[in-house]
N, C-alpha and C. Protein backbone atom coordinates (compact mmCIF):
# COMPACT_ATOMS: atom_id res chain seq x y z
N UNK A 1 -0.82 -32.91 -27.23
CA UNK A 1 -0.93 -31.65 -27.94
C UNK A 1 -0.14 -31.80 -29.24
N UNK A 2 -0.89 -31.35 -30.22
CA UNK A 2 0.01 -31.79 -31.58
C UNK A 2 0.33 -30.46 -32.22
N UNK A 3 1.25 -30.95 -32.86
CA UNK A 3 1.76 -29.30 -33.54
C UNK A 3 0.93 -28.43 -34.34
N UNK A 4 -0.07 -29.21 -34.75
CA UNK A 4 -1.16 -28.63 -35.53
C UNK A 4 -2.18 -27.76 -34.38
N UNK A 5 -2.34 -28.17 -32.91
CA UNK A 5 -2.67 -27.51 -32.33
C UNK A 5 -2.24 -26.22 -31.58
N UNK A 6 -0.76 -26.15 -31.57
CA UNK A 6 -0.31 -25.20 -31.16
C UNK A 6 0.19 -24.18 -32.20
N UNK A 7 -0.28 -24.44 -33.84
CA UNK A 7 -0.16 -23.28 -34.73
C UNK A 7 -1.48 -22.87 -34.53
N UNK A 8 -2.45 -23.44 -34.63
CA UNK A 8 -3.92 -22.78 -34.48
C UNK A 8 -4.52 -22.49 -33.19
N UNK A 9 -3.82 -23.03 -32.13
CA UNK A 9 -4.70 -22.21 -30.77
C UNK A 9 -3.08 -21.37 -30.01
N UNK A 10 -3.34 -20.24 -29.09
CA UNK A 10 -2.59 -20.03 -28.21
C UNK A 10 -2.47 -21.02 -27.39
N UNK A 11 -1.48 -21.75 -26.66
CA UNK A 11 -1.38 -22.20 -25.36
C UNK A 11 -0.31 -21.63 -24.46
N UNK A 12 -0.91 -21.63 -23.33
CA UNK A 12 -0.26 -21.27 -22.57
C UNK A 12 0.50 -21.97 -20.90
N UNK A 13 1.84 -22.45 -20.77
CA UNK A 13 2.03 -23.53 -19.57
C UNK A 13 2.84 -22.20 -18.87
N UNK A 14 1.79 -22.50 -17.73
CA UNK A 14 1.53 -21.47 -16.38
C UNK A 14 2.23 -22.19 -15.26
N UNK A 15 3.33 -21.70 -14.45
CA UNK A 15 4.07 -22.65 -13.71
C UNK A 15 3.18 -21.64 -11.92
N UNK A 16 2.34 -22.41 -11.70
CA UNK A 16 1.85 -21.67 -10.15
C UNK A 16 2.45 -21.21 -8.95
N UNK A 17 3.61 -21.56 -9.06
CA UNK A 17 4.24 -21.49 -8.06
C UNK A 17 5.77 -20.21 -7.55
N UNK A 18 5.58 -19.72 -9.77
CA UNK A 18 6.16 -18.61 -9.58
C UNK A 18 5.46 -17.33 -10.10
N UNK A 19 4.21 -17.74 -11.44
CA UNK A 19 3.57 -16.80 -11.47
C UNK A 19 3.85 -16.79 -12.77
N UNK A 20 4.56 -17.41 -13.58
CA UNK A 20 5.36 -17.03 -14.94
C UNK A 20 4.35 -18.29 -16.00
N UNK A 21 4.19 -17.40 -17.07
CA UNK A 21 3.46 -18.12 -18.21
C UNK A 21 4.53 -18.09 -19.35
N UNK A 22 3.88 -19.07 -20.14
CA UNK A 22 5.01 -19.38 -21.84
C UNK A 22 4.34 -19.45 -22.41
N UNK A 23 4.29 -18.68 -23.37
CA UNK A 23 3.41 -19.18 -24.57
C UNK A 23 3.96 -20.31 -25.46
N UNK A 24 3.76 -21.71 -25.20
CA UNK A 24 4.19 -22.67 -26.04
C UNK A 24 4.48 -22.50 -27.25
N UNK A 25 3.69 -21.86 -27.90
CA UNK A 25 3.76 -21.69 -29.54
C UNK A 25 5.35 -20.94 -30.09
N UNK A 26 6.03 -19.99 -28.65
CA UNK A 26 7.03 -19.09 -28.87
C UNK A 26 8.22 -20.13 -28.34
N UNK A 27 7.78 -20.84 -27.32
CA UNK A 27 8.94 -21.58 -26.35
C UNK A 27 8.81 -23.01 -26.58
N UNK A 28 10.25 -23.67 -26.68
CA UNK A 28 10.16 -25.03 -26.87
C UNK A 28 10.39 -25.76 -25.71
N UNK A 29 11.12 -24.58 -24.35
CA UNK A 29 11.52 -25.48 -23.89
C UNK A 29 11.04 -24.27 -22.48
N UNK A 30 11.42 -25.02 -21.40
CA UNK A 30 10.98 -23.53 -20.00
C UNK A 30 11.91 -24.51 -19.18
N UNK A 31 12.45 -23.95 -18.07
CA UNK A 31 13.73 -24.13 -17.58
C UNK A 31 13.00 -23.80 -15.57
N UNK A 32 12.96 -24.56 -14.76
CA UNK A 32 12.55 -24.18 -13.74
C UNK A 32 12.95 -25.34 -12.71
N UNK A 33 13.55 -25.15 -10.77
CA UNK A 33 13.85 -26.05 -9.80
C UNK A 33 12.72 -26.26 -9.01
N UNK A 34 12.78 -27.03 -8.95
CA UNK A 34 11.72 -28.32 -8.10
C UNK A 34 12.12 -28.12 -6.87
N UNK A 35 11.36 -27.43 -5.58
CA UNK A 35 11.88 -26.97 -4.45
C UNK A 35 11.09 -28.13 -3.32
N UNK A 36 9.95 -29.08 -3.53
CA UNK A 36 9.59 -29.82 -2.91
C UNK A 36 9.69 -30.92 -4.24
N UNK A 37 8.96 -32.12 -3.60
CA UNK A 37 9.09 -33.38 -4.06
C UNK A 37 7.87 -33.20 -4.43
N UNK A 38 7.53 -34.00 -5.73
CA UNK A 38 6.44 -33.39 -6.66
C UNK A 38 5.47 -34.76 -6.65
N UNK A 39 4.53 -34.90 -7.09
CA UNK A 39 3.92 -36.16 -7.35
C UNK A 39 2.91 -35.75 -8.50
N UNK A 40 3.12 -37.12 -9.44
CA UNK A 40 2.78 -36.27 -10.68
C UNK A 40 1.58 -37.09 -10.30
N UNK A 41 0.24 -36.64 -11.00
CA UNK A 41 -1.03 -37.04 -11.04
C UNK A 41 -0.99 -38.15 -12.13
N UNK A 42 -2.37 -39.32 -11.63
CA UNK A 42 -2.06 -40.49 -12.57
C UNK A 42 -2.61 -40.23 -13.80
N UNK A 43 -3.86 -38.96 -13.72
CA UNK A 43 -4.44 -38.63 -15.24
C UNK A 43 -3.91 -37.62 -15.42
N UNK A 44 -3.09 -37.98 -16.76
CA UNK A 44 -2.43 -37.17 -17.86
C UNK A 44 -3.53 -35.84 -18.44
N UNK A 45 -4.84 -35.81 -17.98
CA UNK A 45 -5.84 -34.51 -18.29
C UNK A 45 -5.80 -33.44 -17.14
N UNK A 46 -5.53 -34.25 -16.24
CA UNK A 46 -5.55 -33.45 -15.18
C UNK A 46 -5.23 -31.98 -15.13
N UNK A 47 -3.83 -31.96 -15.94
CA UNK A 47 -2.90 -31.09 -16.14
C UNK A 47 -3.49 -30.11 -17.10
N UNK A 48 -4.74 -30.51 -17.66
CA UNK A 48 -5.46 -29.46 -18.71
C UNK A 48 -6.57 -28.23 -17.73
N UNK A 49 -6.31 -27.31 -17.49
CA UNK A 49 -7.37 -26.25 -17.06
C UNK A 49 -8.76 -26.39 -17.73
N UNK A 50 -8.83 -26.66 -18.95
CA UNK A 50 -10.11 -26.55 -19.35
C UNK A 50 -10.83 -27.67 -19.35
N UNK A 51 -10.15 -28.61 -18.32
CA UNK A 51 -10.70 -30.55 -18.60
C UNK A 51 -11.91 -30.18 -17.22
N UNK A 52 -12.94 -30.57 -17.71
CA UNK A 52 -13.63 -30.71 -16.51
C UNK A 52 -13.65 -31.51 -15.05
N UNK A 53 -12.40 -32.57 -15.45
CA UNK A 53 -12.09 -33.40 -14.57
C UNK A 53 -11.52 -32.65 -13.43
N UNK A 54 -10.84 -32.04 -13.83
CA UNK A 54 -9.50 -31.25 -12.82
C UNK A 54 -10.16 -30.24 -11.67
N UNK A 55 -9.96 -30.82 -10.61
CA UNK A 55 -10.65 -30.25 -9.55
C UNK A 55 -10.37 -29.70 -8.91
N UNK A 56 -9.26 -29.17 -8.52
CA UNK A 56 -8.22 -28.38 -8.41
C UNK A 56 -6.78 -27.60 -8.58
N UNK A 57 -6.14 -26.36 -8.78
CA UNK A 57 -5.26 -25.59 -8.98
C UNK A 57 -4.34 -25.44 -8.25
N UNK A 58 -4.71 -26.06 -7.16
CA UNK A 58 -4.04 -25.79 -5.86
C UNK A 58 -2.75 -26.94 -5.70
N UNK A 59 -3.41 -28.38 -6.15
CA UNK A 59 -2.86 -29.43 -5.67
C UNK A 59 -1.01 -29.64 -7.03
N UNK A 60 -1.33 -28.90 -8.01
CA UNK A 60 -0.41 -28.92 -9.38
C UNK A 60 0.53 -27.46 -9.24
N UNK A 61 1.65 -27.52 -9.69
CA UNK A 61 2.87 -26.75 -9.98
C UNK A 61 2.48 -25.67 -10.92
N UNK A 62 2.20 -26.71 -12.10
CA UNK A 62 1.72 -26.30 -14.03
C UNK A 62 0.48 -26.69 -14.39
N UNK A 63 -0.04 -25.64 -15.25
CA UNK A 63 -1.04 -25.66 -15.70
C UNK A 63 -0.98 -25.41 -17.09
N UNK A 64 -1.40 -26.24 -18.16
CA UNK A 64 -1.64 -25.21 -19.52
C UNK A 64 -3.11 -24.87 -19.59
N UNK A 65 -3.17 -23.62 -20.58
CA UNK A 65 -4.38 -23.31 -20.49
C UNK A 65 -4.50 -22.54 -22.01
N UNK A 66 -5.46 -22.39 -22.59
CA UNK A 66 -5.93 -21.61 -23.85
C UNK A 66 -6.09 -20.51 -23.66
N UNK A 67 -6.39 -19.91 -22.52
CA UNK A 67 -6.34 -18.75 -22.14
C UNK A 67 -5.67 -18.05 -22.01
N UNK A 68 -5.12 -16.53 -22.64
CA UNK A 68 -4.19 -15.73 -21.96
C UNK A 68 -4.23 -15.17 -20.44
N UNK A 69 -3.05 -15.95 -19.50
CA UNK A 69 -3.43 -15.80 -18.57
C UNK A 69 -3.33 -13.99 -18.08
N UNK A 70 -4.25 -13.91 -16.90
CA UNK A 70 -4.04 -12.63 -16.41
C UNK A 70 -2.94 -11.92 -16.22
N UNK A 71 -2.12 -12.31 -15.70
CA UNK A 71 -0.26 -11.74 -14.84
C UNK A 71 0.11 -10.89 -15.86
N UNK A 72 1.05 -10.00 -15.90
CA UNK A 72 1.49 -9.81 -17.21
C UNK A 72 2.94 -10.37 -16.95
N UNK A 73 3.56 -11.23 -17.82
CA UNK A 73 4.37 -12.10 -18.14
C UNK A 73 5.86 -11.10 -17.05
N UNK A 74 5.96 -10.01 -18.24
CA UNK A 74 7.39 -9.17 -17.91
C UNK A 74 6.86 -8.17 -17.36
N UNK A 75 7.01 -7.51 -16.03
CA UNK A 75 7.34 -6.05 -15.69
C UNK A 75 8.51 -5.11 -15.81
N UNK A 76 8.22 -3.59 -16.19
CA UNK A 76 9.10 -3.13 -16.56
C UNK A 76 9.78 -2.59 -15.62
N UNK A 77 10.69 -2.72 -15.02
CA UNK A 77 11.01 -2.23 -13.92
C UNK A 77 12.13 -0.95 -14.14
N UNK A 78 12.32 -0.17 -13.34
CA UNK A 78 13.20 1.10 -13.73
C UNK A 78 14.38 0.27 -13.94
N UNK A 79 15.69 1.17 -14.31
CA UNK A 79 16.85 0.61 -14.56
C UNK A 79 17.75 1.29 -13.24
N UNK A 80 17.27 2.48 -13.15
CA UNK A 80 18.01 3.48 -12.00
C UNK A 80 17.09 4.00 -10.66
N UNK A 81 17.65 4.36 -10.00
CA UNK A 81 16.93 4.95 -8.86
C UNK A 81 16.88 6.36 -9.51
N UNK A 82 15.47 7.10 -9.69
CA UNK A 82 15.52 8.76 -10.24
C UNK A 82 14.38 9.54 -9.47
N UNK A 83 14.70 10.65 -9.10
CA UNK A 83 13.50 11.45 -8.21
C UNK A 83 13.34 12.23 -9.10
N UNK A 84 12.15 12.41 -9.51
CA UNK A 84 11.60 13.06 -10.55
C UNK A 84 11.20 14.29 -9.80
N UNK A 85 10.87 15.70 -10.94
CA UNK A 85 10.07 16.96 -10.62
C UNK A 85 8.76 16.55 -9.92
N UNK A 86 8.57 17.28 -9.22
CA UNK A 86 7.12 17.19 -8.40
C UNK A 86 6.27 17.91 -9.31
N UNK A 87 4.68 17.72 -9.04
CA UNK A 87 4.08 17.79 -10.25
C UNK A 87 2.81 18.15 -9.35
N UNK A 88 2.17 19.27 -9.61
CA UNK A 88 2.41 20.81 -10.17
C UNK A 88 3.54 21.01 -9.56
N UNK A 89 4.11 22.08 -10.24
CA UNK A 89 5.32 22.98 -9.42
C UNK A 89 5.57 23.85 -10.52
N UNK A 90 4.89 25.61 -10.06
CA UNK A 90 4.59 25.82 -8.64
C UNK A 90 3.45 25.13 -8.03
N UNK A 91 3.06 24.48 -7.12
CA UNK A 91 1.92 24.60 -6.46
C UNK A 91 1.24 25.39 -5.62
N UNK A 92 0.58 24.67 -5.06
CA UNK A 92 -0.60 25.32 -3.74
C UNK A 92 -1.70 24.59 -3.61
N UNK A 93 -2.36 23.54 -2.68
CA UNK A 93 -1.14 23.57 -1.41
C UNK A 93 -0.40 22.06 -1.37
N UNK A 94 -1.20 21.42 -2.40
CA UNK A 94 -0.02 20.10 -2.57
C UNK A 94 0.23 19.69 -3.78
N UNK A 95 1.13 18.28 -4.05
CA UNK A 95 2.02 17.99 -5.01
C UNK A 95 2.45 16.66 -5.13
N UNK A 96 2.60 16.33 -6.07
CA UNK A 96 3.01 14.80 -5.84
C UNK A 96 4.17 14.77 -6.12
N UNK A 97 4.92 14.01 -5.58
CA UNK A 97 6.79 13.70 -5.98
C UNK A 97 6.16 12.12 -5.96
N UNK A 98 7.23 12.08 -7.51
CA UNK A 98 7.32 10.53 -7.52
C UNK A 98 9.18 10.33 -7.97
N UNK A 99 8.94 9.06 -7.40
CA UNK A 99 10.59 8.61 -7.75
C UNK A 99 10.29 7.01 -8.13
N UNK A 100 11.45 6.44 -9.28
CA UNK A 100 12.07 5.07 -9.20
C UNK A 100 12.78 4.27 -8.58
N UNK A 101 12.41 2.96 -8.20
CA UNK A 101 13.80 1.67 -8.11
C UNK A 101 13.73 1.05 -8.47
N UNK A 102 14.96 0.49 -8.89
CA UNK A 102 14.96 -0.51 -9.59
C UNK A 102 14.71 -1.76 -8.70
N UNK A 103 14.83 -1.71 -7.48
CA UNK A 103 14.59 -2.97 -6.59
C UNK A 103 14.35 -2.62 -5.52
N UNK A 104 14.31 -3.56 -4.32
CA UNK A 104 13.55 -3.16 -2.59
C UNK A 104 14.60 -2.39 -2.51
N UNK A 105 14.60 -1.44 -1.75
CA UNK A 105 15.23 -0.74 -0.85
C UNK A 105 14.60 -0.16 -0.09
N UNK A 106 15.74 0.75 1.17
CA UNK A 106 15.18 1.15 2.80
C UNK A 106 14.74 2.61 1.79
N UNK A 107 13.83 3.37 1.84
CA UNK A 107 14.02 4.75 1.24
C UNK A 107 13.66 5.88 2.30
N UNK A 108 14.25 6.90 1.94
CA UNK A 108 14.09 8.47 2.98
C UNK A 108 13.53 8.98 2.15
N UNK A 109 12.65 9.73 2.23
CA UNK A 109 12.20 11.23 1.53
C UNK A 109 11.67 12.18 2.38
N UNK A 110 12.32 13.29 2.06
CA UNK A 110 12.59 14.59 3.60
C UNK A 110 11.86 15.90 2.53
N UNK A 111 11.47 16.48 3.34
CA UNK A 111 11.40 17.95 3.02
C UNK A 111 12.10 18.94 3.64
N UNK A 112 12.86 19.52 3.16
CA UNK A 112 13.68 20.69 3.65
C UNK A 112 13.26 22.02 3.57
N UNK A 113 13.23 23.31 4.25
CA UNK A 113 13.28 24.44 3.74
C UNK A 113 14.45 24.84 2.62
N UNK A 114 14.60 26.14 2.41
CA UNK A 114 15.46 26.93 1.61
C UNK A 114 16.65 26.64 2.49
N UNK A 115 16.87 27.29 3.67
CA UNK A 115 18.04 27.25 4.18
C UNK A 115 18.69 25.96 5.62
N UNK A 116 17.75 24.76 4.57
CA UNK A 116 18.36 23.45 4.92
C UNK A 116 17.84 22.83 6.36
N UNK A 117 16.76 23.46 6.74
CA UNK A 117 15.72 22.96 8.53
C UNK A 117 14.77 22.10 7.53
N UNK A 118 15.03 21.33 8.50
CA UNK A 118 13.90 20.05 8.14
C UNK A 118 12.44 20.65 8.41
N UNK A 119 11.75 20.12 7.39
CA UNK A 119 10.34 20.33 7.65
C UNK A 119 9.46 19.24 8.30
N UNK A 120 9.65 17.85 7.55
CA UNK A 120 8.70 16.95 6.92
C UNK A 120 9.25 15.17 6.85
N UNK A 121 8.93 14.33 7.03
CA UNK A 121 9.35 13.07 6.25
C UNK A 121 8.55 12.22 5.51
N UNK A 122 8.50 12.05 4.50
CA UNK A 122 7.51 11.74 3.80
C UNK A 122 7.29 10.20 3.98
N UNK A 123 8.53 9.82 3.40
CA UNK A 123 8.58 7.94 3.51
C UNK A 123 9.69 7.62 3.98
N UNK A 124 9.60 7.45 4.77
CA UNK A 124 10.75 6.07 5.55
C UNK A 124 10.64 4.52 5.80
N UNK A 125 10.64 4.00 4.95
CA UNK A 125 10.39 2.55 5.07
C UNK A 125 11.02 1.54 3.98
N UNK A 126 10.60 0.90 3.88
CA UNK A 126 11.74 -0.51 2.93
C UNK A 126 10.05 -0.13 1.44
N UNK A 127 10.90 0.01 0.41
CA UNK A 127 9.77 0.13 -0.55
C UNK A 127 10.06 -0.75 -1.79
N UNK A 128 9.39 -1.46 -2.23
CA UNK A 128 9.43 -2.79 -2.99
C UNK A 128 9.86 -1.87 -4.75
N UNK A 129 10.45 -2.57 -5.44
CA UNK A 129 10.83 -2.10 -7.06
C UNK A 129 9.40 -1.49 -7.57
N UNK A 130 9.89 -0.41 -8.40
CA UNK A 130 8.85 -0.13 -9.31
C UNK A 130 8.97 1.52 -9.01
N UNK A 131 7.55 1.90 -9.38
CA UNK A 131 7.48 3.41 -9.81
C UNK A 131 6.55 4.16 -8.59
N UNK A 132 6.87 5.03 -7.86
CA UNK A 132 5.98 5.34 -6.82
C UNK A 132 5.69 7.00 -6.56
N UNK A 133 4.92 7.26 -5.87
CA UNK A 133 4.35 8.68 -5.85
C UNK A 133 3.82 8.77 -4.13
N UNK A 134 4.33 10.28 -3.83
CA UNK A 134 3.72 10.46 -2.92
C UNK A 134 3.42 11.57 -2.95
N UNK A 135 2.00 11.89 -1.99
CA UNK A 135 1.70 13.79 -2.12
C UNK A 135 2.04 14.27 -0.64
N UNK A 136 2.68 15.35 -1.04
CA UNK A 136 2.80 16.36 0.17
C UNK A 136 2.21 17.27 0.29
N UNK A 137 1.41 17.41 1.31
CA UNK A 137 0.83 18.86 1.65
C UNK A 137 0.95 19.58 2.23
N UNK A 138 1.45 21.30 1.57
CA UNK A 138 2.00 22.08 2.81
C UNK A 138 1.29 22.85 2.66
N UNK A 139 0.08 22.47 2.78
CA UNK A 139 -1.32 23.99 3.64
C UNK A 139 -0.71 24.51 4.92
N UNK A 140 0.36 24.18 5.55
CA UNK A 140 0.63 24.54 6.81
C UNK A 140 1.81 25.87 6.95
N UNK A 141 2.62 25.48 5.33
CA UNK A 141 3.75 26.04 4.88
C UNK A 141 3.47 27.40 4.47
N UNK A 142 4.61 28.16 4.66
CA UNK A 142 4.38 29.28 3.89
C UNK A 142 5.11 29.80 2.84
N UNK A 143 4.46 30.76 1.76
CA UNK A 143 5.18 30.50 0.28
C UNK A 143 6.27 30.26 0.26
N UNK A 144 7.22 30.03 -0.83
CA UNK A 144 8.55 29.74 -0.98
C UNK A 144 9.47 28.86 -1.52
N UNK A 145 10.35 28.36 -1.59
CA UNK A 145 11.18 27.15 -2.04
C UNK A 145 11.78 26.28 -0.97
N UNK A 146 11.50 25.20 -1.45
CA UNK A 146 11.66 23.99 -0.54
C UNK A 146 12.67 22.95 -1.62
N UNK A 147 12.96 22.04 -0.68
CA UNK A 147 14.26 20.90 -1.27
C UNK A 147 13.70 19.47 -0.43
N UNK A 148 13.29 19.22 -1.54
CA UNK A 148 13.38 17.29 -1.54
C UNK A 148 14.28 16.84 -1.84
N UNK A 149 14.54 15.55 -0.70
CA UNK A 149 15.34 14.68 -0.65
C UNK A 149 15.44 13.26 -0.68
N UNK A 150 15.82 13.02 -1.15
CA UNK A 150 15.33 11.06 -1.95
C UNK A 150 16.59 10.51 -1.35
N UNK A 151 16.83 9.68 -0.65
CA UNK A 151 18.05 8.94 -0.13
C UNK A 151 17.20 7.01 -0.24
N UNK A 152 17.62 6.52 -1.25
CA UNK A 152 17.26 4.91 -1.65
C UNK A 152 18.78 4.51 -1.64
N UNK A 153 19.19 3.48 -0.40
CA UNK A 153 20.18 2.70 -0.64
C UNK A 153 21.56 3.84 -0.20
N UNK A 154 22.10 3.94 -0.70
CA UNK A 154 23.62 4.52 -0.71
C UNK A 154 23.58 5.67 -1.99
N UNK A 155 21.68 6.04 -2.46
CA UNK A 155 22.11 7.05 -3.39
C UNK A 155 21.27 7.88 -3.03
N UNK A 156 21.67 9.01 -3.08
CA UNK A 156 21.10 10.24 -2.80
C UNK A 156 20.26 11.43 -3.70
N UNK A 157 19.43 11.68 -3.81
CA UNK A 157 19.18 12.59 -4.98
C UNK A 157 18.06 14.10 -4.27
N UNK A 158 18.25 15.33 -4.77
CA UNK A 158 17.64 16.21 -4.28
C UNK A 158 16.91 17.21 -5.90
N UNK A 159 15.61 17.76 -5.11
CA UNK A 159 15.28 18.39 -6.49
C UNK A 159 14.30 19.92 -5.08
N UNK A 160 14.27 20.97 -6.25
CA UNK A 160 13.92 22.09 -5.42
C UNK A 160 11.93 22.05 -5.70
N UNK A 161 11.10 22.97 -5.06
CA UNK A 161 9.62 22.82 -5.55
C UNK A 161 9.43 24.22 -4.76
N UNK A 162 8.38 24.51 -5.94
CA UNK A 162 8.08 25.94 -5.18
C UNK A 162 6.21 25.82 -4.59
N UNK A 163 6.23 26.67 -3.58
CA UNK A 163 4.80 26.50 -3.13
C UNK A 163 4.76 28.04 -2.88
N UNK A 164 3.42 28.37 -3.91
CA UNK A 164 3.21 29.99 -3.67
C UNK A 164 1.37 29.59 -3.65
N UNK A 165 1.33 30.61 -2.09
CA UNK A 165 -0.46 30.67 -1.82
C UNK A 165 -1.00 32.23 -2.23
């Protein structure tokens, strides 16, 4: 690959095994551990995606390719754990609550009445990073104010929602 090719085409070296692409043209160098014993292939094309030779994806680590690959490189992940307003509110008869993490955690989310009796549990389970939503439906409920409760990890957070039929 000559430098003249990597001012005029994108390339891109795709490491398979974690999911992460470089755009060569930006990076001189990519930094990654060798967790098995590798065996490099005897044709030096091999390693090209667009070589017709290359007969499989499976058997290689890295790949470059001209293509922007699919993945998206960076996800944005929250910075904090936050339980957001539920959305409608007021409602009738359901609602979505969504909350952030910044990483896995075990999470609770409860529904309470006004004067603190459990109603409901929404999610109890180990929930992977990122941005999530759940709907509650209280066709069963009757009007009033209620208290969500978000417990991710060792942090706690509560927000109120009104449901009028």
């Amino acid at each position: 690959i000559t430098d003249l090719e990597l001012h005029n085409r994108h390339l891109y070296l795709v490491d398979l095994e974690t999911g992460e692409s470089v755009a060569l043209s930006d990076n001189l160098s990519y930094e990654f551990t060798v967790n098995e014993a590798f065996k490099a292939p005897t044709d030096p094309f091999a390693m090209l995606s667009d070589d017709p030779r290359k007969t499989s994806v499976d058997s290689y680590r890295f790949i470059i390719t001209s293509k922007q690959p699919n993945r998206v490189e960076t996800v944005d992940l929250p910075e904090e754990i936050t339980l957001r307003q539920n959305f409608p509110n007021p409602f009738n008869p359901s609602t979505v609550i969504s909350y952030d993490l910044p990483e896995q955690t075990h999470v609770t989310l409860q529904v309470y009445d006004i004067m603190g009796r459990y109603i409901t549990t929404l999610v109890n389970d180990q929930v992977p990073a990122g941005q999530h939503q759940v709907t509650f439906d209280a066709a069963d409920l009757s009007s009033g104010t209620y208290i969500y409760r978000l417990q991710a990890g060792s942090v706690i957070q509560s927000r109120s929602l009104t449901l009028i039929k």
